[in-house]
Each structure stands twice: as C-alpha cells, then as structure tokens.
C-alpha atoms as a PDB file:
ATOM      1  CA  UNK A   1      10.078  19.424  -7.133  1.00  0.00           C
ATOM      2  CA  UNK A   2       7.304  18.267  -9.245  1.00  0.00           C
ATOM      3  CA  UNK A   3       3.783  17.421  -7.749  1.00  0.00           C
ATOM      4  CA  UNK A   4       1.354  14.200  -8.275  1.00  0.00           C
ATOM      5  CA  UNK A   5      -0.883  16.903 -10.467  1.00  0.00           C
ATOM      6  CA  UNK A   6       1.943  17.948 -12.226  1.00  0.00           C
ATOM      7  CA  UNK A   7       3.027  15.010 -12.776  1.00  0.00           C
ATOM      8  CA  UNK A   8       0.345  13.673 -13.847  1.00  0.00           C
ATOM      9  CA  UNK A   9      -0.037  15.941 -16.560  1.00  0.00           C
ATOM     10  CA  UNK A  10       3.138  15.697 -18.258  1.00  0.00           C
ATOM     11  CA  UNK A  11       2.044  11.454 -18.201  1.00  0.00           C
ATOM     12  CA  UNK A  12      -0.781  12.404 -20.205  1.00  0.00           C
ATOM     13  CA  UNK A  13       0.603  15.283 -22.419  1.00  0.00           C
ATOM     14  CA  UNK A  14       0.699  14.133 -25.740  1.00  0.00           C
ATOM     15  CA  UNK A  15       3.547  16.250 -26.865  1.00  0.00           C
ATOM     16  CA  UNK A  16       6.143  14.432 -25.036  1.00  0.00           C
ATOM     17  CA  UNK A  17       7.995  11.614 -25.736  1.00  0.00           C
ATOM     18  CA  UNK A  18       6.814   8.513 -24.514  1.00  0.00           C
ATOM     19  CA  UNK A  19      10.131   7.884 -22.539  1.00  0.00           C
ATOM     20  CA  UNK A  20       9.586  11.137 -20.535  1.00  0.00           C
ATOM     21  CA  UNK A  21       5.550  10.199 -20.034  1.00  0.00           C
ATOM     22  CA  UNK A  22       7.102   6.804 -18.928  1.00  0.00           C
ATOM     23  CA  UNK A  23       9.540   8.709 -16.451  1.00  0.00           C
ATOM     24  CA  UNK A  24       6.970  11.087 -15.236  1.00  0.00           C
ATOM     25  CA  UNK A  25       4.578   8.290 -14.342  1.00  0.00           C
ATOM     26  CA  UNK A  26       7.334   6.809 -12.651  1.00  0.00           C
ATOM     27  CA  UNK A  27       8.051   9.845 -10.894  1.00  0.00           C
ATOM     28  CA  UNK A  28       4.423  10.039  -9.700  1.00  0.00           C
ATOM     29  CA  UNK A  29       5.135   6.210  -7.923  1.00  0.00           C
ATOM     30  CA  UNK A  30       7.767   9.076  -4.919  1.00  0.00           C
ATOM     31  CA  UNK A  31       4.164  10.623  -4.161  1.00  0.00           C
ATOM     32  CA  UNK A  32       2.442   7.921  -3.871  1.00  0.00           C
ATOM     33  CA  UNK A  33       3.027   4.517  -3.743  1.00  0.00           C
ATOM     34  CA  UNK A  34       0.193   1.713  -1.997  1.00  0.00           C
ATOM     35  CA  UNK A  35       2.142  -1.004  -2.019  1.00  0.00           C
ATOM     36  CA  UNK A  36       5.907   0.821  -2.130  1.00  0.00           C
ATOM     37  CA  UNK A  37       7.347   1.728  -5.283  1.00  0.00           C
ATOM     38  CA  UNK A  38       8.954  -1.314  -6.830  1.00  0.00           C
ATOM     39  CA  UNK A  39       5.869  -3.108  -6.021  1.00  0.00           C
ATOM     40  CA  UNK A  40       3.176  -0.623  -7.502  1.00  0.00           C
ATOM     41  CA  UNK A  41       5.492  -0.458 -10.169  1.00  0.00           C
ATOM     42  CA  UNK A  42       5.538  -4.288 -10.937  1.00  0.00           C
ATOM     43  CA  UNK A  43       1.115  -4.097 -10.303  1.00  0.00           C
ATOM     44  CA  UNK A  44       1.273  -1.292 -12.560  1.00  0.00           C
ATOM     45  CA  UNK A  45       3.414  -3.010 -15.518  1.00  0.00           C
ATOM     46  CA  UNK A  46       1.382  -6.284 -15.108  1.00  0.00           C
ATOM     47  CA  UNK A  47      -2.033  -4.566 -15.095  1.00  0.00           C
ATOM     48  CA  UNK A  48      -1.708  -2.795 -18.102  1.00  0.00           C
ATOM     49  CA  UNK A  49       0.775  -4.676 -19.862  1.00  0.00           C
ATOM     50  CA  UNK A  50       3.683  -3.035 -20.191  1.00  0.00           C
ATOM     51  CA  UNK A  51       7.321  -4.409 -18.791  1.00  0.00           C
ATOM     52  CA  UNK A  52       9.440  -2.610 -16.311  1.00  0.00           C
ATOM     53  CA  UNK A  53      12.009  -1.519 -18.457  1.00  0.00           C
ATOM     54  CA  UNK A  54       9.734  -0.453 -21.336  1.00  0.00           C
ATOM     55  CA  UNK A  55      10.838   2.999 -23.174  1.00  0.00           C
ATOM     56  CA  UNK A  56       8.407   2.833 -26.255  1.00  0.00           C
ATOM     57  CA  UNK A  57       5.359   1.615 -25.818  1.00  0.00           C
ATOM     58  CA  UNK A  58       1.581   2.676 -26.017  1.00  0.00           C
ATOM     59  CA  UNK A  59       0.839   5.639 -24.230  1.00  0.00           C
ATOM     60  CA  UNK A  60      -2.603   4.731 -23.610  1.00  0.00           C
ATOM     61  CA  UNK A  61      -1.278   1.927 -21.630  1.00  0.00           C
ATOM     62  CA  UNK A  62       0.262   4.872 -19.814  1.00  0.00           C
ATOM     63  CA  UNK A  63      -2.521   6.403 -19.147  1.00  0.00           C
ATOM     64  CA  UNK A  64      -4.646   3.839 -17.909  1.00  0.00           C
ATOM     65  CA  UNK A  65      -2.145   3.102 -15.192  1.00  0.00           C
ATOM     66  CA  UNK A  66      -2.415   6.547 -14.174  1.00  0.00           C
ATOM     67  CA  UNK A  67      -6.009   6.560 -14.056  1.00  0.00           C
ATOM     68  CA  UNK A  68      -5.429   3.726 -11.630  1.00  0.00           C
ATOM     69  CA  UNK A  69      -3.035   5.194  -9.623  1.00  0.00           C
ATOM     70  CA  UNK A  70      -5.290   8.369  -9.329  1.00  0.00           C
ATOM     71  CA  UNK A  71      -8.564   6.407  -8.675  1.00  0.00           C
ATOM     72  CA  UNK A  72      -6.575   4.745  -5.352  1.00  0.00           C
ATOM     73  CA  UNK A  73      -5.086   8.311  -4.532  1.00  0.00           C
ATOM     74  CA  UNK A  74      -8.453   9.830  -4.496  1.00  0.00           C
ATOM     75  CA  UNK A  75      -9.636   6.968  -2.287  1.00  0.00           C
ATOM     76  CA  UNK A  76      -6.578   7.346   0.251  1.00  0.00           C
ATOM     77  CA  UNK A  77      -6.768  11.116   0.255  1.00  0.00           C
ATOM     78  CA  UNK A  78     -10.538  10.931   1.311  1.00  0.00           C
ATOM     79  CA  UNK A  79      -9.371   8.603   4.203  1.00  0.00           C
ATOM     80  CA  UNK A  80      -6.674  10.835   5.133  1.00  0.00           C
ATOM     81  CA  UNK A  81      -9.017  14.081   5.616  1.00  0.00           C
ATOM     82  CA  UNK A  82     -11.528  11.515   7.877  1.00  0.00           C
ATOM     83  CA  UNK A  83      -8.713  10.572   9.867  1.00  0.00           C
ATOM     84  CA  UNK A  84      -7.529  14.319  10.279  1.00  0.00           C
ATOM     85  CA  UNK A  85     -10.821  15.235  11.682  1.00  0.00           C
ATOM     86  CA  UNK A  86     -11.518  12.419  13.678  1.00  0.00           C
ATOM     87  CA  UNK A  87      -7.936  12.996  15.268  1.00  0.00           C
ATOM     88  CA  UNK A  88      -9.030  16.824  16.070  1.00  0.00           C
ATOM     89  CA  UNK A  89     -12.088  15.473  17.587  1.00  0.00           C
ATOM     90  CA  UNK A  90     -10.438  13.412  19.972  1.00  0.00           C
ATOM     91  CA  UNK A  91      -7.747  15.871  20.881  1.00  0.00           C
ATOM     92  CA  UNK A  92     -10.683  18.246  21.650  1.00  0.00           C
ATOM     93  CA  UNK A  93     -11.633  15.461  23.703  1.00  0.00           C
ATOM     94  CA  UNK A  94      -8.814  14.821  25.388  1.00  0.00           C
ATOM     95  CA  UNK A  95      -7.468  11.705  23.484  1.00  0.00           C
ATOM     96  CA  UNK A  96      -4.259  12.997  22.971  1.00  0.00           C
ATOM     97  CA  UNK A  97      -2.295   9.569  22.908  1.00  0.00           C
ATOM     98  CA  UNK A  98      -2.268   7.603  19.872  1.00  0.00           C
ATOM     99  CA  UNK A  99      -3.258   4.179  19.505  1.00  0.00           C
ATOM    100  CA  UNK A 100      -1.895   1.720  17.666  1.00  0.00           C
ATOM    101  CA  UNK A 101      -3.875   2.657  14.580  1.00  0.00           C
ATOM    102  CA  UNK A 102      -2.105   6.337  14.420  1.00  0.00           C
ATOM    103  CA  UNK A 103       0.945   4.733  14.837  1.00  0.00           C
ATOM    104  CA  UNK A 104       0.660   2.952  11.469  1.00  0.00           C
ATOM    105  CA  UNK A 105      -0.733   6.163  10.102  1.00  0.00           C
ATOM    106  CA  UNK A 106       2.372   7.943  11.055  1.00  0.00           C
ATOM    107  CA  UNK A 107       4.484   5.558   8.571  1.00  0.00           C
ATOM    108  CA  UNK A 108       1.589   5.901   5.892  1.00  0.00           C
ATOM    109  CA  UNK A 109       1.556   9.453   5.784  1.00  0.00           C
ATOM    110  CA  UNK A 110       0.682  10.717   2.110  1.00  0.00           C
ATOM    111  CA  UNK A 111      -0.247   6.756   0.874  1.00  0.00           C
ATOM    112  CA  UNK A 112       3.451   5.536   0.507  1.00  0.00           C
ATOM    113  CA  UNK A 113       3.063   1.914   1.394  1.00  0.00           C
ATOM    114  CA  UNK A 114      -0.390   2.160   2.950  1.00  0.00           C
ATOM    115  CA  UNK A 115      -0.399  -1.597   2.013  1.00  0.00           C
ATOM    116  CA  UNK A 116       3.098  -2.480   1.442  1.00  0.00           C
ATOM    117  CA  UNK A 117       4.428  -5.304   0.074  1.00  0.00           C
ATOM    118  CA  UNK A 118       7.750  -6.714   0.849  1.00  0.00           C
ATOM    119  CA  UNK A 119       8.728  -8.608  -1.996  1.00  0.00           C
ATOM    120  CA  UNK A 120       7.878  -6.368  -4.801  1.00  0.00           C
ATOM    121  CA  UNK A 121       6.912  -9.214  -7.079  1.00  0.00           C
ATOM    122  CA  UNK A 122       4.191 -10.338  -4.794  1.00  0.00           C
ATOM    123  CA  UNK A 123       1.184  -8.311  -4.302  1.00  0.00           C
ATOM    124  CA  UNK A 124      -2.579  -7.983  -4.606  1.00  0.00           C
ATOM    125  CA  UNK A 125      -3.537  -8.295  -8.491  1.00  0.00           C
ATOM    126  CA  UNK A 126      -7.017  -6.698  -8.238  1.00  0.00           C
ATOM    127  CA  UNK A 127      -7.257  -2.345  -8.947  1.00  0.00           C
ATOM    128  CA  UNK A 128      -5.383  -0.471  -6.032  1.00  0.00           C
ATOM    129  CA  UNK A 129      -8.591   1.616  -5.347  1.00  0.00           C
ATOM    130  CA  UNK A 130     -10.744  -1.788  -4.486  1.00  0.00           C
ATOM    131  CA  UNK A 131      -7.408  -3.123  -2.008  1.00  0.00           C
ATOM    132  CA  UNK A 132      -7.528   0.518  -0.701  1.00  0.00           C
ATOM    133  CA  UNK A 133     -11.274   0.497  -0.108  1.00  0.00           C
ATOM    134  CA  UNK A 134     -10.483  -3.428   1.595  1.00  0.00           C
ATOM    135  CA  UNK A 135      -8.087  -2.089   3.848  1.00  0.00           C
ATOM    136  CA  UNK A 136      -9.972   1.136   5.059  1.00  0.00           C
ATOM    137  CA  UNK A 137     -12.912  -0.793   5.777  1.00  0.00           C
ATOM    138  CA  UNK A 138     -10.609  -3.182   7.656  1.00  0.00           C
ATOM    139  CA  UNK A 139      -9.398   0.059   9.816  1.00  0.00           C
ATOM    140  CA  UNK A 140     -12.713   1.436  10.190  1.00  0.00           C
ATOM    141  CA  UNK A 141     -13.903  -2.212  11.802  1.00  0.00           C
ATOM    142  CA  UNK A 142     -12.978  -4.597  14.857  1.00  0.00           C
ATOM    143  CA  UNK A 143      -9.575  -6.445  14.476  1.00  0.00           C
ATOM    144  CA  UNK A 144     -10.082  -9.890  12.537  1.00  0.00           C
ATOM    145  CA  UNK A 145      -8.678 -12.978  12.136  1.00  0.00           C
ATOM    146  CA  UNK A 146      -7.627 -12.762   8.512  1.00  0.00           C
ATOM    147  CA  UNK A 147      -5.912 -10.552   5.714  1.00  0.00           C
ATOM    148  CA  UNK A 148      -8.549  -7.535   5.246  1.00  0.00           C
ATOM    149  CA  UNK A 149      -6.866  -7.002   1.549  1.00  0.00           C
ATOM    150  CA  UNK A 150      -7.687 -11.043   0.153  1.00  0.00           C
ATOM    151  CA  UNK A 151      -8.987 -12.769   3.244  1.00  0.00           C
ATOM    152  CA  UNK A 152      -6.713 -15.040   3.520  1.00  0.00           C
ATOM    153  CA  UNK A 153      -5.231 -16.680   6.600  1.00  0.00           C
ATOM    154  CA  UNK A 154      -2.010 -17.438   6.377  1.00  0.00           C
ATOM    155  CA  UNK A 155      -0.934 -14.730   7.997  1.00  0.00           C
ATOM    156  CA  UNK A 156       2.716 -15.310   8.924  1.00  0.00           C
ATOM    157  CA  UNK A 157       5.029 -13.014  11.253  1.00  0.00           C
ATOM    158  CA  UNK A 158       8.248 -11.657   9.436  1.00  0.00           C
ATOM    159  CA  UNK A 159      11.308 -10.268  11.053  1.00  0.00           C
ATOM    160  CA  UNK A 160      12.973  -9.080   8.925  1.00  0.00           C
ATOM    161  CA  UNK A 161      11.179  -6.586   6.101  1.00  0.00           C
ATOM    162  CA  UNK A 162      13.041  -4.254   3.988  1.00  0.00           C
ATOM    163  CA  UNK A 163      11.087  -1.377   5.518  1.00  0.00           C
ATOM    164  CA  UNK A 164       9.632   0.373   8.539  1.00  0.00           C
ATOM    165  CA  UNK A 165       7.970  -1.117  10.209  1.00  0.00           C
ATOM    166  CA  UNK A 166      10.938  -3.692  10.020  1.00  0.00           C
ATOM    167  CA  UNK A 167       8.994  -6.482  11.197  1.00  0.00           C
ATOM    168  CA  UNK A 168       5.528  -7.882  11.390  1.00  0.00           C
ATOM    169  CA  UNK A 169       2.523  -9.614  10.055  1.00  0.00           C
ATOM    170  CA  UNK A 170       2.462 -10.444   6.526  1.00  0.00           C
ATOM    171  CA  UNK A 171      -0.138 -12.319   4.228  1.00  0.00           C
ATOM    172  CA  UNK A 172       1.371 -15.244   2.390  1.00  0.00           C
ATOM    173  CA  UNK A 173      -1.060 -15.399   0.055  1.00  0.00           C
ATOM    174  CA  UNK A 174      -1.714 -11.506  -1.527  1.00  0.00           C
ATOM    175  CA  UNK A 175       2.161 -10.486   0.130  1.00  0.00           C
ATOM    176  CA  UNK A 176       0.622  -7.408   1.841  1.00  0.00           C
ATOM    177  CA  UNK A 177       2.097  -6.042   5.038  1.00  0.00           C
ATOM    178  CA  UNK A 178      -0.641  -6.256   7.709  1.00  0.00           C
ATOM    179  CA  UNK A 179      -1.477  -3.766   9.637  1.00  0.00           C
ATOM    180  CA  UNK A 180      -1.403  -5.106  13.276  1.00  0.00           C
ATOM    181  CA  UNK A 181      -4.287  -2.624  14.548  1.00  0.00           C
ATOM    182  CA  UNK A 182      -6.571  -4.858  12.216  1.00  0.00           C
ATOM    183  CA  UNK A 183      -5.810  -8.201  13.262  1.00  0.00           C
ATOM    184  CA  UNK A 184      -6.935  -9.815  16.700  1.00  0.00           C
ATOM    185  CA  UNK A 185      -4.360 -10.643  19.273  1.00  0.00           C
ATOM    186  CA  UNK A 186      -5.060 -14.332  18.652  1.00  0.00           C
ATOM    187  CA  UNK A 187      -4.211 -13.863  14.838  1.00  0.00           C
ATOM    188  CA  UNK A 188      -0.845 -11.884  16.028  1.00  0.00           C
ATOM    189  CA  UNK A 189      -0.067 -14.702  18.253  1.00  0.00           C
ATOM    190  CA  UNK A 190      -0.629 -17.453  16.003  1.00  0.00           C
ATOM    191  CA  UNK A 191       1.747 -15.529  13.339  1.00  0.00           C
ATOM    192  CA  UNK A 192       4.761 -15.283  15.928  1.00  0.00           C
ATOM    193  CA  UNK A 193       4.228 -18.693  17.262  1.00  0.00           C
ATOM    194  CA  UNK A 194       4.588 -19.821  13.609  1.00  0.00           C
ATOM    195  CA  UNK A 195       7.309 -17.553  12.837  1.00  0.00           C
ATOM    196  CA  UNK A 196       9.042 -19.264  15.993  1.00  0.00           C
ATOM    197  CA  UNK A 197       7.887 -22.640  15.317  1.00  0.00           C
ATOM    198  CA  UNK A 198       9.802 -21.857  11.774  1.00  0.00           C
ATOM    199  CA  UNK A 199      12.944 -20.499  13.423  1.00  0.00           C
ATOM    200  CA  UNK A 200      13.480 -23.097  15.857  1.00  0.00           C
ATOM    201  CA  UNK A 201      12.968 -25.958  13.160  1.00  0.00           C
ATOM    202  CA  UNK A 202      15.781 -24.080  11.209  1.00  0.00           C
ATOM    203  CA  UNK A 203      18.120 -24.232  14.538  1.00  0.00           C
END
C-alpha cells in the first residue's frame, strides 16, 4: 500500500494522466484527512477550483491542493512528535492515565479527522494548515467558551454524528467537531441543554 510521499509524487508526476494524478491525490485524502475525507475533499475542490467529479482538469490545480494538504500534514505531524514526548515525560512521571485530551488523540491518530466535520459540505473555508495551527493552540491552552477553529459560539451538542466519537459538540457556524477537552464545562453544558431544549420542543 502506497504512502502519503508516494503518493504524493505520482500527484505531481507529470507523466501521468491527469485522471491517475486526480486518483492519487485522492488516495492521499486515506492518510490523511483534517476534516474526514469527503469533507477535505469538498475544501479541497472548492479551494482550488476544481469539482468533485472532475477527470480532466489543470494539474496545477492539482498540485496546489497538495501543497495544501502537505503544508497542514507538516503542521499535524510536528504536533504529533510534541505530544509523543510530552506523553513519555509524564509516564516517566508517573502520569500513566490519560486525560481527556489523549482520549481525543487516540481517535486522531495520524491527522484523520483531527477537526472533523460532519456534514461534509460544511467546513472551515480558510487553508487547513491555519485551522490546524487554531486548533493546536486551542489544545495547548485552557478550555474556552467558543469554537477554537472560527470563534464562534454557537456551539451546539449533536447526538448523532456519522463518526467516532458518535456524539458531541459541534460548531454551527464553521461545522467542525469540537473537541470537548477545549471547551469549558459551562460551554458543554450550555450545548446539551440546547440540544435538549431542541429535543423536547420536537416531542
């Protein structure tokens, strides 16, 4: 099985076809994948203006959505080896249970919907590097009050998501999956009172 790297090269080889540089880049959404792969797919497509279902187009297009893709990699891979050593630290220590933080980590493992977003046609419009960088500084911080990828505040408890985690805080307004380790209990209440508010309005 193929590799991002290798991947990534067959994207920008210019003796393939464009439908197989297509496919490859594709391909390179199963290694990673910020906001899951229909989603980065759809950011992708809209960024650099290509549709979904294109098989010719402009493979500089192409190319700048891989550049993309690998300027947000690069940024999540640099988080990953922080969060490696801070975990060995801490087992050294004797932390050896993990918080609520790892256990997002655990689901995020290799950047496949590090910020994942539910409804594929609604997510974050600005590069995936700079939401990346948004979110990590988010984890890094104290829990707030609002969406660390757009600052918003409508942050509104789902239960019912397509993917693990299954349920939980999502941001109405950029459609990004909130971590709950970044949001203050008050924020996390407010979202499920709403969300029961909502369901008991529908009874």
């Amino acid at each position: 099985m193929a590799g991002f790297r290798s991947l990534a090269r067959q994207v920008r080889d210019p003796g393939s076809d464009t439908a197989l540089r297509r496919y490859s880049l594709r391909k390179c959404l199963e290694r990673f994948a910020p906001y899951g792969h229909r989603a980065t797919w759809d950011h992708l497509c809209r960024r650099h203006g290509f549709g979904p279902e294109d098989r010719e187009l402009d493979p500089g297009r192409l190319v700048a959505a891989l550049e993309e893709l690998e300027e947000a990699r690069a940024v999540w891979l640099a988080y990953e080896k922080d969060f490696a050593a801070r975990r060995r630290r801490e087992k050294h220590e004797g932390l050896r249970r993990p918080g609520a933080l790892d256990d997002w980590h655990r689901r995020t493992w290799g950047g496949n919907g590090v910020a994942r977003c539910d409804d594929p046609g609604v997510h974050p419009s600005e590069p995936l590097a700079e939401v990346l960088l948004r979110l990590i500084a988010a984890l890094e911080s104290a829990p707030g009050a609002h969406c660390p990828v757009c600052a918003g505040d409508r942050i509104e408890w789902r239960p019912d998501l397509d993917d693990e985690p299954w349920f939980g805080p999502v941001c109405a307004d950029c459609g990004v999956v909130v971590p709950r380790a970044v949001l203050t209990a008050g924020a996390l209440a407010r979202a499920r009172g709403e969300a029961l508010f909502s369901l008991a309005s529908v009874a």
